[in-house]
PDB file of N, CA and C in Angstrom:
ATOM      1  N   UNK A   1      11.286 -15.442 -18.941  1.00  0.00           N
ATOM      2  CA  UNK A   1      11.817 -14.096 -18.868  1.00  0.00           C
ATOM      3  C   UNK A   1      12.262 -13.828 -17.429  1.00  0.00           C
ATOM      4  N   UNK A   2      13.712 -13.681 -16.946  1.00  0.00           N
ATOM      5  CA  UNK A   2      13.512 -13.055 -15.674  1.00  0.00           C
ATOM      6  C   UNK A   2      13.453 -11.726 -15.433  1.00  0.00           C
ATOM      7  N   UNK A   3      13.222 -11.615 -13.759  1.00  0.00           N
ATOM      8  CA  UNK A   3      12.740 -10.861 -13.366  1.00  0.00           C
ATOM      9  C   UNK A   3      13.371  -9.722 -13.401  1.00  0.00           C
ATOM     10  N   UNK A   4      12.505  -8.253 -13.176  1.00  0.00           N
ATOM     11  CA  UNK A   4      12.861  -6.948 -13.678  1.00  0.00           C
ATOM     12  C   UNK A   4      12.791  -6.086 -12.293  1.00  0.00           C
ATOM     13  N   UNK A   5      13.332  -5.951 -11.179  1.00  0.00           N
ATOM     14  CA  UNK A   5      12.856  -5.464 -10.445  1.00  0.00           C
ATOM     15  C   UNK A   5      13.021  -3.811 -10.430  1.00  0.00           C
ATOM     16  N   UNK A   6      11.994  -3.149 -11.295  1.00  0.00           N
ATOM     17  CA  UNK A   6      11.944  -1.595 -11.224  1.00  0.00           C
ATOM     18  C   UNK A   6      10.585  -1.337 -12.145  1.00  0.00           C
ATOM     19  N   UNK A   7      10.398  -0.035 -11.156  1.00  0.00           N
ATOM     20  CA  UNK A   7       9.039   0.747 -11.312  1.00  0.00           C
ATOM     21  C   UNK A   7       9.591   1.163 -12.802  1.00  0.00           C
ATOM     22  N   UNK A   8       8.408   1.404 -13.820  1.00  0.00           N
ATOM     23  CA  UNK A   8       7.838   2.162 -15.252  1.00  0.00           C
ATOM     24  C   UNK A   8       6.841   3.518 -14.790  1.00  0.00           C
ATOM     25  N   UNK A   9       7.284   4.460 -15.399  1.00  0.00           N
ATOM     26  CA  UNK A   9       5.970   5.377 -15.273  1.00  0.00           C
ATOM     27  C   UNK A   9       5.209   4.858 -16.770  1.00  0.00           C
ATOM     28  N   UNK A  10       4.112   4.915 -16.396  1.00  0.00           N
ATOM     29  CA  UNK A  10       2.576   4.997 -17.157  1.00  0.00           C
ATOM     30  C   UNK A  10       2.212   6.053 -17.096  1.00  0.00           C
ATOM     31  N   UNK A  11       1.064   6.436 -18.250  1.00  0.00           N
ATOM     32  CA  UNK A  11       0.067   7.278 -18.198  1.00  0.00           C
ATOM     33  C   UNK A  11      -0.660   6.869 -16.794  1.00  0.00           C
ATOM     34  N   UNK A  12      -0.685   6.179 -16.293  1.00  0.00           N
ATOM     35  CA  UNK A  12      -1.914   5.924 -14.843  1.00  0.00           C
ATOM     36  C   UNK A  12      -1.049   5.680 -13.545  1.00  0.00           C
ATOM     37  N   UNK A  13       0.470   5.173 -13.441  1.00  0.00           N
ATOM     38  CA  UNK A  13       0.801   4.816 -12.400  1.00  0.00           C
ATOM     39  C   UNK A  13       2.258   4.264 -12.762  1.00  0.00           C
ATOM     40  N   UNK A  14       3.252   3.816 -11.641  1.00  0.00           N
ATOM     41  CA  UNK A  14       4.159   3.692 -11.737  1.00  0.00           C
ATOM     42  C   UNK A  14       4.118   2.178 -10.993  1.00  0.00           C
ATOM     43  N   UNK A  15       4.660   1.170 -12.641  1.00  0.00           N
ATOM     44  CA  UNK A  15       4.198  -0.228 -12.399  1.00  0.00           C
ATOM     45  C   UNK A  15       5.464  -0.639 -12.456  1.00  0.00           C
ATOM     46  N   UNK A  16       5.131  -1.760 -11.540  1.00  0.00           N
ATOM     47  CA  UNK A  16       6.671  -2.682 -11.725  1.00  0.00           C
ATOM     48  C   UNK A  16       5.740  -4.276 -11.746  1.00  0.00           C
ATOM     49  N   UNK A  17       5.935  -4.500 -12.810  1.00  0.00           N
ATOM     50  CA  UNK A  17       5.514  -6.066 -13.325  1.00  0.00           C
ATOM     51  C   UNK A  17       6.070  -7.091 -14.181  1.00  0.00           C
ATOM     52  N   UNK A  18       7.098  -6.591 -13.914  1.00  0.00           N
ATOM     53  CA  UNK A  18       8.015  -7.696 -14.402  1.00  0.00           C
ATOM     54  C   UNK A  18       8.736  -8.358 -13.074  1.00  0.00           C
ATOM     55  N   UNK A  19       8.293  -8.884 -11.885  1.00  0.00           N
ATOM     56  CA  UNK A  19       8.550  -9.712 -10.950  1.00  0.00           C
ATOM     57  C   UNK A  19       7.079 -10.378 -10.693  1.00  0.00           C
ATOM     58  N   UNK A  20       7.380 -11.288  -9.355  1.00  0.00           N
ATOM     59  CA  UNK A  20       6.757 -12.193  -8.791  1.00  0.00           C
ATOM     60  C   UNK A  20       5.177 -11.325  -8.351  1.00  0.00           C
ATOM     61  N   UNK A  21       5.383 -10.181  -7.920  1.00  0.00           N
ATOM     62  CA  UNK A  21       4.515  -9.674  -7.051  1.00  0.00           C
ATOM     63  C   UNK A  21       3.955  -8.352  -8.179  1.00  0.00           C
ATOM     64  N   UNK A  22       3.264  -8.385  -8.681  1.00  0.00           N
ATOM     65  CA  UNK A  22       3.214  -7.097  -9.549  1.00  0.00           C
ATOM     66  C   UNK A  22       2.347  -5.817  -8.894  1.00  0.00           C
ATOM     67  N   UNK A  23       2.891  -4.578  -8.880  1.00  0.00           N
ATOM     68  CA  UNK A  23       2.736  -3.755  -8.614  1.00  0.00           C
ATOM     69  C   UNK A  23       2.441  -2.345  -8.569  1.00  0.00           C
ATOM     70  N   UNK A  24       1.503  -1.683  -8.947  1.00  0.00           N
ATOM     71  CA  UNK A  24       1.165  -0.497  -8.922  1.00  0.00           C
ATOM     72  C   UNK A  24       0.566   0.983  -7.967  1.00  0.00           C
ATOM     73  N   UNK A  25       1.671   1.721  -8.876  1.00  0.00           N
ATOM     74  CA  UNK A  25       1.364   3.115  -8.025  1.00  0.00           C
ATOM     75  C   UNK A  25       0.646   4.066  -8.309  1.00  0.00           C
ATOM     76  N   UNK A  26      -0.708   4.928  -8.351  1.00  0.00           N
ATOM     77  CA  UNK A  26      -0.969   5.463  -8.623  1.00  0.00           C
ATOM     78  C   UNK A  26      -0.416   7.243  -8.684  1.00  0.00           C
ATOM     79  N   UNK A  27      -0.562   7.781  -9.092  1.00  0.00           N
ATOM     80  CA  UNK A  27       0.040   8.963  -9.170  1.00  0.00           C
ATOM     81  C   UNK A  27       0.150   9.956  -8.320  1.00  0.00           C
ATOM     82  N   UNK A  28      -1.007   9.684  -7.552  1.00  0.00           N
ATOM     83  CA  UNK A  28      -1.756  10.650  -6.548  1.00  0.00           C
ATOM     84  C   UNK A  28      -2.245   9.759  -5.648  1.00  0.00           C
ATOM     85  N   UNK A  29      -1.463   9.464  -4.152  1.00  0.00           N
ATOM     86  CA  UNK A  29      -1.529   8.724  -3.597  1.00  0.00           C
ATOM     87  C   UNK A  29      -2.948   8.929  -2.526  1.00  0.00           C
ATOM     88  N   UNK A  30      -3.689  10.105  -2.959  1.00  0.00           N
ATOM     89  CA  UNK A  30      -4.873  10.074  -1.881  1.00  0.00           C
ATOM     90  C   UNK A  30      -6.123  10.115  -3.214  1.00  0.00           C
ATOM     91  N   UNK A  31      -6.045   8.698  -3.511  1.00  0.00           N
ATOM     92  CA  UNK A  31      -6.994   8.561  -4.418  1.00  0.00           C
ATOM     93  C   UNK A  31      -7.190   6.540  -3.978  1.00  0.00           C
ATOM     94  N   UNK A  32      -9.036   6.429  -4.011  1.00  0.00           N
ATOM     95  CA  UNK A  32      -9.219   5.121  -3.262  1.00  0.00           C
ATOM     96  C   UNK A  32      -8.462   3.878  -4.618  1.00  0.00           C
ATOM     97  N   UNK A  33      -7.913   3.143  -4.016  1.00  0.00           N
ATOM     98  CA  UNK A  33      -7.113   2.030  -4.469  1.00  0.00           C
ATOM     99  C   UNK A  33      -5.712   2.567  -5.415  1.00  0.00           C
ATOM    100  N   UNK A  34      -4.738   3.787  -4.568  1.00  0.00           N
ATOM    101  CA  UNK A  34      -3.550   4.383  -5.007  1.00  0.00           C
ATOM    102  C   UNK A  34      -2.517   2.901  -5.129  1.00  0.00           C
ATOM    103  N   UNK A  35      -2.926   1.839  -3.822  1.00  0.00           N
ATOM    104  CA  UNK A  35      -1.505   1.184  -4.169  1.00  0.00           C
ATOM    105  C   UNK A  35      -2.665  -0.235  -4.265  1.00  0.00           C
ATOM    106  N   UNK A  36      -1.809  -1.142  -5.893  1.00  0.00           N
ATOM    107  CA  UNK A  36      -2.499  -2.413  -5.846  1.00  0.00           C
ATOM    108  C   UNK A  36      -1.250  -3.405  -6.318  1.00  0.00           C
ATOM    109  N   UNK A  37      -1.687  -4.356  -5.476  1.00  0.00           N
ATOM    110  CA  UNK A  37      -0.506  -5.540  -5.928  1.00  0.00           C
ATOM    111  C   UNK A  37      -0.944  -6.640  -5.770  1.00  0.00           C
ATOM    112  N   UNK A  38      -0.712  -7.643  -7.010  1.00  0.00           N
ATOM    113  CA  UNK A  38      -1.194  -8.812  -7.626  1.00  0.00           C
ATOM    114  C   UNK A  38      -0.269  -9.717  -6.497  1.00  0.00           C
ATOM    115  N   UNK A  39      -0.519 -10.557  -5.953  1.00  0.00           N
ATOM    116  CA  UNK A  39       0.828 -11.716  -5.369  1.00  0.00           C
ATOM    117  C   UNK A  39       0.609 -12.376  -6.156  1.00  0.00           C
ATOM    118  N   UNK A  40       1.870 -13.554  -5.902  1.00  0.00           N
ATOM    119  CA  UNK A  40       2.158 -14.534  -6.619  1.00  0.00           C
ATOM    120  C   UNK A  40       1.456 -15.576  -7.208  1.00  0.00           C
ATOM    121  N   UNK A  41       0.535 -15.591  -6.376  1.00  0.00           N
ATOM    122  CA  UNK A  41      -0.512 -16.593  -6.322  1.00  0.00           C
ATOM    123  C   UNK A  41      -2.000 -16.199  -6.498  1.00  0.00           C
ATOM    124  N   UNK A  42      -1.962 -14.750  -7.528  1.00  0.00           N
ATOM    125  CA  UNK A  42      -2.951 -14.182  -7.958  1.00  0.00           C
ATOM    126  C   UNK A  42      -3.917 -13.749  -7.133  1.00  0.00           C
ATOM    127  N   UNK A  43      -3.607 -13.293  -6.285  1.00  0.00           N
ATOM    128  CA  UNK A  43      -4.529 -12.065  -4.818  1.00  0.00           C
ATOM    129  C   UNK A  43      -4.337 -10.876  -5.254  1.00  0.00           C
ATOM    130  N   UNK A  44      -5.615 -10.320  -5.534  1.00  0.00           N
ATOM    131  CA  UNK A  44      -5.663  -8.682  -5.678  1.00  0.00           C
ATOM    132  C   UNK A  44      -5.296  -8.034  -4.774  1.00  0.00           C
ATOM    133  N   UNK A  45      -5.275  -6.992  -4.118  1.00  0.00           N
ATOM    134  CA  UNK A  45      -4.945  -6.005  -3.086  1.00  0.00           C
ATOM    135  C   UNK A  45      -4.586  -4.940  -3.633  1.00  0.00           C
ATOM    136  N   UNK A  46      -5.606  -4.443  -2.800  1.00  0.00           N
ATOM    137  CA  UNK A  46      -5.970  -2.800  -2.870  1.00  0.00           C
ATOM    138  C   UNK A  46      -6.154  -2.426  -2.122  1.00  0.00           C
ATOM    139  N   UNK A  47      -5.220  -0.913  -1.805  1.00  0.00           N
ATOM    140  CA  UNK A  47      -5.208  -0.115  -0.254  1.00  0.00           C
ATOM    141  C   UNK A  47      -4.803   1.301  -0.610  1.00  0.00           C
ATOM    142  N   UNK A  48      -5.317   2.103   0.083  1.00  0.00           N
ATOM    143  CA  UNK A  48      -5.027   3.661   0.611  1.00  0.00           C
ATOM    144  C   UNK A  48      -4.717   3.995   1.832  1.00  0.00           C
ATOM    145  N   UNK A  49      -3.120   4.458   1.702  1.00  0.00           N
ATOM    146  CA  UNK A  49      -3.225   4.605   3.309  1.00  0.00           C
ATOM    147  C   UNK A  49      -3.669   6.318   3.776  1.00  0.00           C
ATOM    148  N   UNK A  50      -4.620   6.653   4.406  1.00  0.00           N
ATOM    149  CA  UNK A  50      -5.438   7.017   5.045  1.00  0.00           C
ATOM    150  C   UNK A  50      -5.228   8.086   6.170  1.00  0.00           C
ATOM    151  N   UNK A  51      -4.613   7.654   7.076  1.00  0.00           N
ATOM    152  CA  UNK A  51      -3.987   8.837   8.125  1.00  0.00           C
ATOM    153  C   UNK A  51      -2.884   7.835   9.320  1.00  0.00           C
ATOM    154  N   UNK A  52      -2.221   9.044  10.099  1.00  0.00           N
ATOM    155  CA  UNK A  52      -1.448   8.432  10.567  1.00  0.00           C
ATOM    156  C   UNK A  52      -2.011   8.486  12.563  1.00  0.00           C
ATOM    157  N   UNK A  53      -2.147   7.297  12.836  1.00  0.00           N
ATOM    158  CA  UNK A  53      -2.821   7.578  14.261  1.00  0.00           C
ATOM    159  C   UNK A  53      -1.929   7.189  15.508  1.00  0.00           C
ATOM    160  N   UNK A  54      -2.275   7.573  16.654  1.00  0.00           N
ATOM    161  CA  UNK A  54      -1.682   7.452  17.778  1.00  0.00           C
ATOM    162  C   UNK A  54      -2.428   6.407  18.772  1.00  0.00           C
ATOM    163  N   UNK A  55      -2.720   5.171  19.147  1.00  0.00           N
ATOM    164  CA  UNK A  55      -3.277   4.786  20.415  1.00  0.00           C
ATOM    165  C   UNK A  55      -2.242   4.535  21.341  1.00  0.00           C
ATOM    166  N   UNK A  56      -3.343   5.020  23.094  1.00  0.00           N
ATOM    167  CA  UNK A  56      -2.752   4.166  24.039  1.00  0.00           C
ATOM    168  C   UNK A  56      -3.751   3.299  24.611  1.00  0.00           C
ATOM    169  N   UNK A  57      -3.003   1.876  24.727  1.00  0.00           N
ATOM    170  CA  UNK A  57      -3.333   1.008  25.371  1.00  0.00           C
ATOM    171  C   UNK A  57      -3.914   1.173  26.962  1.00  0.00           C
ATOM    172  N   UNK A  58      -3.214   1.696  27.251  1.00  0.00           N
ATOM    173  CA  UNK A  58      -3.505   1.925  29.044  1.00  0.00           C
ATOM    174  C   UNK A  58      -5.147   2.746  29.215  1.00  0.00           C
ATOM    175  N   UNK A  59      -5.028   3.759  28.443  1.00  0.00           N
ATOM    176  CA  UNK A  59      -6.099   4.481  28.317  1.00  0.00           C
ATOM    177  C   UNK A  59      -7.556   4.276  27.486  1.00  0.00           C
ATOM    178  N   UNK A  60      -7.085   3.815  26.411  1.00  0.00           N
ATOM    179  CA  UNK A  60      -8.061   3.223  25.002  1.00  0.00           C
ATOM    180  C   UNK A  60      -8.399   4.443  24.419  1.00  0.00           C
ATOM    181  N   UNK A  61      -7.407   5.553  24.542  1.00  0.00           N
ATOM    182  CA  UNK A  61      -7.549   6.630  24.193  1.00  0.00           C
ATOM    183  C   UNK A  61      -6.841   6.994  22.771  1.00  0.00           C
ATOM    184  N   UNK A  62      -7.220   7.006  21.081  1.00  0.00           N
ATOM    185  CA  UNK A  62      -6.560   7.529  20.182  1.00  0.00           C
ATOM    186  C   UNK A  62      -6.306   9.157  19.759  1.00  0.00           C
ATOM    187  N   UNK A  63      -5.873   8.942  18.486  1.00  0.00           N
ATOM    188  CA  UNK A  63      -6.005  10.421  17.971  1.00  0.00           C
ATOM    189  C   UNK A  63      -5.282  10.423  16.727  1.00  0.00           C
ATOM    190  N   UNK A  64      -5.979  10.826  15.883  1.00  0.00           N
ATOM    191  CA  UNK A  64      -5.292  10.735  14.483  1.00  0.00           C
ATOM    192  C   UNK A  64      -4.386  12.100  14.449  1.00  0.00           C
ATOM    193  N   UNK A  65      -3.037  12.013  13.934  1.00  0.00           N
ATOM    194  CA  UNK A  65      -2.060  13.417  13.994  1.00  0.00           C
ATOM    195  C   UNK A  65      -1.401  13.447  12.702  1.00  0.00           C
ATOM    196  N   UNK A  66      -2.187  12.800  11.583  1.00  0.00           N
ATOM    197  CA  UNK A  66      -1.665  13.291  10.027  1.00  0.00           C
ATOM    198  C   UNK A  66      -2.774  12.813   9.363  1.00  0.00           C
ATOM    199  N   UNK A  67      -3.456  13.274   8.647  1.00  0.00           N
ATOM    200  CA  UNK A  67      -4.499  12.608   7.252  1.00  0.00           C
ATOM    201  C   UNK A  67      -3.534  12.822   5.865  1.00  0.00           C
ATOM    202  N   UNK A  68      -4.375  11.672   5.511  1.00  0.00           N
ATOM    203  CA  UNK A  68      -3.521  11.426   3.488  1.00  0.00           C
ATOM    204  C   UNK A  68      -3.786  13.648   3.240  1.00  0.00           C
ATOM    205  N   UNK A  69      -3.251  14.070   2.360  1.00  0.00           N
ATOM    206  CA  UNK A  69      -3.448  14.886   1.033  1.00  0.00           C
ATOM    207  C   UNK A  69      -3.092  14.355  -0.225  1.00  0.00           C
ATOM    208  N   UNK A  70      -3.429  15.180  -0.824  1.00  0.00           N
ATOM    209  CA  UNK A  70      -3.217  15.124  -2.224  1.00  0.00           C
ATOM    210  C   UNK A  70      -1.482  15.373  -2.091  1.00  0.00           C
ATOM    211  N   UNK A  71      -0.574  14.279  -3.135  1.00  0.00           N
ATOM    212  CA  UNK A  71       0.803  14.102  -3.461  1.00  0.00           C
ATOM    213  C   UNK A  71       0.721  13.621  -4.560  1.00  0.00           C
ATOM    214  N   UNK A  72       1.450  14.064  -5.521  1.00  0.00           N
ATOM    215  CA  UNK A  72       2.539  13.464  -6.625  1.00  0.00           C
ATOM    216  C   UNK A  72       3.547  12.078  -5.861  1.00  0.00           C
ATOM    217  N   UNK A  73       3.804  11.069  -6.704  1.00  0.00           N
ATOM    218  CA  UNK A  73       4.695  10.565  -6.521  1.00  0.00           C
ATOM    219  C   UNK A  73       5.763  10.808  -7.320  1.00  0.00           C
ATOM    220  N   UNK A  74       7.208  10.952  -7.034  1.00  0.00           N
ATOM    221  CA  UNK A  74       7.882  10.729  -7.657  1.00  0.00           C
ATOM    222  C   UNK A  74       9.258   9.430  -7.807  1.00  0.00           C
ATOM    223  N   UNK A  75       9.379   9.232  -8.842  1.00  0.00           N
ATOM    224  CA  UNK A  75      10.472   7.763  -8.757  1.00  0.00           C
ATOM    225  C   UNK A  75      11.854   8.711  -8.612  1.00  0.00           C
ATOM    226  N   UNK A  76      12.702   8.210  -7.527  1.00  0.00           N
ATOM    227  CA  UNK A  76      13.750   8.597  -7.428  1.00  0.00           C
ATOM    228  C   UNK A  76      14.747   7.392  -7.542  1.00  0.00           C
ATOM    229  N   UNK A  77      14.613   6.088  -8.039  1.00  0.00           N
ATOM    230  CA  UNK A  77      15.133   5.646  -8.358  1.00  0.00           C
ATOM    231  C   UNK A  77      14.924   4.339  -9.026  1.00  0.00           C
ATOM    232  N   UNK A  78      15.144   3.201  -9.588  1.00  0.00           N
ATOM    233  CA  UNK A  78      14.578   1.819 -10.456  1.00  0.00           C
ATOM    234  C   UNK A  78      13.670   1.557  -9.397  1.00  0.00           C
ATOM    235  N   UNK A  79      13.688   1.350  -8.271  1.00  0.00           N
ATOM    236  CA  UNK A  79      13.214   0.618  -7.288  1.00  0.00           C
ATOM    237  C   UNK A  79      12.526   1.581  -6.097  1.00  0.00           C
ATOM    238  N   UNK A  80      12.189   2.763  -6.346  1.00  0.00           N
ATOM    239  CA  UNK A  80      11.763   3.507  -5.207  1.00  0.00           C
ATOM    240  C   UNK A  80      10.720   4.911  -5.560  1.00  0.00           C
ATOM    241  N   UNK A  81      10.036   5.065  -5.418  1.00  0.00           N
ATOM    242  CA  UNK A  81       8.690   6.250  -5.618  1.00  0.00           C
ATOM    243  C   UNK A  81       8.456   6.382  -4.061  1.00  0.00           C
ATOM    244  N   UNK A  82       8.650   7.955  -3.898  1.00  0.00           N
ATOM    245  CA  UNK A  82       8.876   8.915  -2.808  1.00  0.00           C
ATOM    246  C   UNK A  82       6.944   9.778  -3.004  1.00  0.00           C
ATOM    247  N   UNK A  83       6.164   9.753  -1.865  1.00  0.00           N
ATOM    248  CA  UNK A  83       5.119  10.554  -2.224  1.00  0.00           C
ATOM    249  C   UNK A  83       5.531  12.147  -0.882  1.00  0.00           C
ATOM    250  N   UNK A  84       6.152  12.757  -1.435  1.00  0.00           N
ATOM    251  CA  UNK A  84       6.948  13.930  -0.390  1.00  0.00           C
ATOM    252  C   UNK A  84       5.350  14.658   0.362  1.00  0.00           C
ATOM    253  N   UNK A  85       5.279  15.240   1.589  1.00  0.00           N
ATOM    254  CA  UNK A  85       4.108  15.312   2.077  1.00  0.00           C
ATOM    255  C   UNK A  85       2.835  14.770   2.210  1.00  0.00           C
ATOM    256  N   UNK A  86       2.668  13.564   2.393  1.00  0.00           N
ATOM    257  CA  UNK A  86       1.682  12.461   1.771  1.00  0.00           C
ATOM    258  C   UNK A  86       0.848  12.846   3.185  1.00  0.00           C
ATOM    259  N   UNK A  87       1.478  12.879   4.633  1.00  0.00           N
ATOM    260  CA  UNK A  87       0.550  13.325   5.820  1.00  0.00           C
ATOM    261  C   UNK A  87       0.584  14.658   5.699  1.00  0.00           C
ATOM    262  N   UNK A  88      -0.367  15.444   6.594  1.00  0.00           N
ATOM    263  CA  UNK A  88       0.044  16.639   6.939  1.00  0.00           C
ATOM    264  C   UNK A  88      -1.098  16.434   8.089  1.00  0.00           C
ATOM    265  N   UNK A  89      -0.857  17.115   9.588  1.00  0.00           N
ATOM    266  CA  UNK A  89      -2.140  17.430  10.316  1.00  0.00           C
ATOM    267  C   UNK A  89      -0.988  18.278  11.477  1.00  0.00           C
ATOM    268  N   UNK A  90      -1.962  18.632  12.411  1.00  0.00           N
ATOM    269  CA  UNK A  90      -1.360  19.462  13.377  1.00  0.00           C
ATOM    270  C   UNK A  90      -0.182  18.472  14.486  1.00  0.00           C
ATOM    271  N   UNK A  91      -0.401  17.228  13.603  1.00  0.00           N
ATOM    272  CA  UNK A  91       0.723  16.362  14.924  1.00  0.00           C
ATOM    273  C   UNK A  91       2.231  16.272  14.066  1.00  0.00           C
ATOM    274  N   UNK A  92       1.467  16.029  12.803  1.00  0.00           N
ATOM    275  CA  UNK A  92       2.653  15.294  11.896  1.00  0.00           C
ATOM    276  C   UNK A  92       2.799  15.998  10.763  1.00  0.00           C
ATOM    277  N   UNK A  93       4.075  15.922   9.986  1.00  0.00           N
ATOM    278  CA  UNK A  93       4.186  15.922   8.342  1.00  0.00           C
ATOM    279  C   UNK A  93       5.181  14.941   7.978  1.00  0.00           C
ATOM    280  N   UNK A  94       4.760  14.069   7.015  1.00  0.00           N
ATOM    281  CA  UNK A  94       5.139  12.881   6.648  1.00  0.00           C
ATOM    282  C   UNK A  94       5.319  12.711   5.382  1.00  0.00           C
ATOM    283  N   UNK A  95       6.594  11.673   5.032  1.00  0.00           N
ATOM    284  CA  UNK A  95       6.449  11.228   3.105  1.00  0.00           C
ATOM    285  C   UNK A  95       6.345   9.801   3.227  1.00  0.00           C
ATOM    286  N   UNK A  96       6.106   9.159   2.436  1.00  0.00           N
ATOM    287  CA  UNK A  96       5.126   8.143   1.829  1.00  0.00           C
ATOM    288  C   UNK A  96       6.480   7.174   1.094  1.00  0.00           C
ATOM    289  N   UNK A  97       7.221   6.494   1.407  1.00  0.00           N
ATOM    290  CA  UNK A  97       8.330   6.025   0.201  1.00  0.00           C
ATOM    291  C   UNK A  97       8.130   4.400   0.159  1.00  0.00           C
ATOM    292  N   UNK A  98       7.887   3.967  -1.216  1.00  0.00           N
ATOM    293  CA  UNK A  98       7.820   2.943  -1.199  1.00  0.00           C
ATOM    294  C   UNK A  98       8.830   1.922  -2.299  1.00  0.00           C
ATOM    295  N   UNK A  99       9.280   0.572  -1.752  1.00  0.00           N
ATOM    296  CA  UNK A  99      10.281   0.064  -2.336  1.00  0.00           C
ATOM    297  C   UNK A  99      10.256  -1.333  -2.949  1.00  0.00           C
ATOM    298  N   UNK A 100      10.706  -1.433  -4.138  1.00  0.00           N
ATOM    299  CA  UNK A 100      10.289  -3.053  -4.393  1.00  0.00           C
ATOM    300  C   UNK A 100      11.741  -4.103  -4.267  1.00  0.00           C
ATOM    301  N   UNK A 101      11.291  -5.012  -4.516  1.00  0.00           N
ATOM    302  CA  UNK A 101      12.958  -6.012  -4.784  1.00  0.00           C
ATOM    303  C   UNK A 101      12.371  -7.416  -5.763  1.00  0.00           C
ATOM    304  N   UNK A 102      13.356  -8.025  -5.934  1.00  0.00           N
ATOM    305  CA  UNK A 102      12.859  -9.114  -6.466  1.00  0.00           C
ATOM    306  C   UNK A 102      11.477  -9.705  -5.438  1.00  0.00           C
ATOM    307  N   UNK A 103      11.807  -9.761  -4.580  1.00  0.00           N
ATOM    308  CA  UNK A 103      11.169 -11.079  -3.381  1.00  0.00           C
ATOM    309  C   UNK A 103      10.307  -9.720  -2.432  1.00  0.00           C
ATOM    310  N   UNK A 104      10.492  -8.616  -2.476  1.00  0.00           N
ATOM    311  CA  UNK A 104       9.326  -7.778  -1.244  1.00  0.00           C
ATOM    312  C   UNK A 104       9.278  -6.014  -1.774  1.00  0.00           C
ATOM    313  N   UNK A 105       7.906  -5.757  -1.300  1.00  0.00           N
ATOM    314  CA  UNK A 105       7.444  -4.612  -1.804  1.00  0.00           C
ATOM    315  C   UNK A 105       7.371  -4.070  -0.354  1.00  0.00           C
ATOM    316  N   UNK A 106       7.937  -2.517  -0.085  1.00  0.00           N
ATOM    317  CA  UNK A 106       7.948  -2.169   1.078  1.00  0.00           C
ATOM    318  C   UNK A 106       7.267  -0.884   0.945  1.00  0.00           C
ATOM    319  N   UNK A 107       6.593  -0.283   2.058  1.00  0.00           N
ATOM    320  CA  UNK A 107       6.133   1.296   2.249  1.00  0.00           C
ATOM    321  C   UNK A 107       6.351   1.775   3.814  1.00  0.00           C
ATOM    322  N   UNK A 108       7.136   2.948   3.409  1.00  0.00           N
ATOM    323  CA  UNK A 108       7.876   3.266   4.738  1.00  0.00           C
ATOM    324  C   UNK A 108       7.026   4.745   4.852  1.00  0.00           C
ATOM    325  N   UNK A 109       6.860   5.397   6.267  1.00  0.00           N
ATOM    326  CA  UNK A 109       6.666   6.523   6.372  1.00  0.00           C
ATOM    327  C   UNK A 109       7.769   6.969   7.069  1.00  0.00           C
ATOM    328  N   UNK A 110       8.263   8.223   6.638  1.00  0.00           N
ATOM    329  CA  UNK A 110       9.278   8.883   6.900  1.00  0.00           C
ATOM    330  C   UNK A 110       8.716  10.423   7.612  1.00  0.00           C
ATOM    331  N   UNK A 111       8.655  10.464   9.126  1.00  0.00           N
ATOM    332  CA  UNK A 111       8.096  11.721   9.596  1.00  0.00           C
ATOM    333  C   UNK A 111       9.391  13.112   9.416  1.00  0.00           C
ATOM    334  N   UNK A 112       8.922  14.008   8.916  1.00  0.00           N
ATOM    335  CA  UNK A 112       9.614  14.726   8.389  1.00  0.00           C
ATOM    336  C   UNK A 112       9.345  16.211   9.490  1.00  0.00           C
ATOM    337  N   UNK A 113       8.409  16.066  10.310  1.00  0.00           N
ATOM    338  CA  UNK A 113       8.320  16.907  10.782  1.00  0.00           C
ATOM    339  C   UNK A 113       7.052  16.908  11.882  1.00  0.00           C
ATOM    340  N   UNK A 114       6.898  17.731  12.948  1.00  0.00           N
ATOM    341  CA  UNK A 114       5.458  18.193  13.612  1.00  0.00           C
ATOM    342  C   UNK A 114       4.968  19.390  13.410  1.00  0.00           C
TER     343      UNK A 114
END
């Protein structure tokens, strides 16, 4: 069968498994194990991303300036689920967009604002 490269909504998540790398989105991206993907070579992986932080090197000084909330994802297209406000904190407001292809699964943060 070849490959299908585009997200399905589910009752649980928005899967794309009809390629190499199979992939799922959960609905509500601040929930523990929102994004999981099988590789090729049968490796689980499971992750939440968490907050968005700042270090400097010079100093060893951080600071976190967005934590996850609660988001909907939505698919805006075969290949793309947008989580719109996924950060929010007093540094940042951020969306969450993530992308598949035949050959790579991507997650971009898009700062939308301070």
């Amino acid at each position: 069968m070849p490959s299908d490269a585009r997200f399905e909504v589910t009752p649980e998540a928005f899967a794309a498994e009809r390629i190499p790398h199979k992939v799922w989105l959960r609905g509500n991206l601040n929930v523990a194990g929102a994004v999981t993907m099988v590789t090729p070579d049968g490796q689980l992986l499971c992750s939440t991303p968490a907050a968005i932080g700042l270090y400097d090197a010079a100093s060893g000084q951080s600071a976190i300036i967005g934590a996850i909330q609660d988001c909907e994802g939505v698919q805006v297209s075969d290949t793309e689920v947008v989580y719109e406000n996924a950060f929010r904190g007093d540094g940042v407001w951020a969306d969450v967009v993530f992308t598949i292809s035949q050959a790579t699964f991507e997650q971009d943060v898009v700062i939308r604002g301070r």
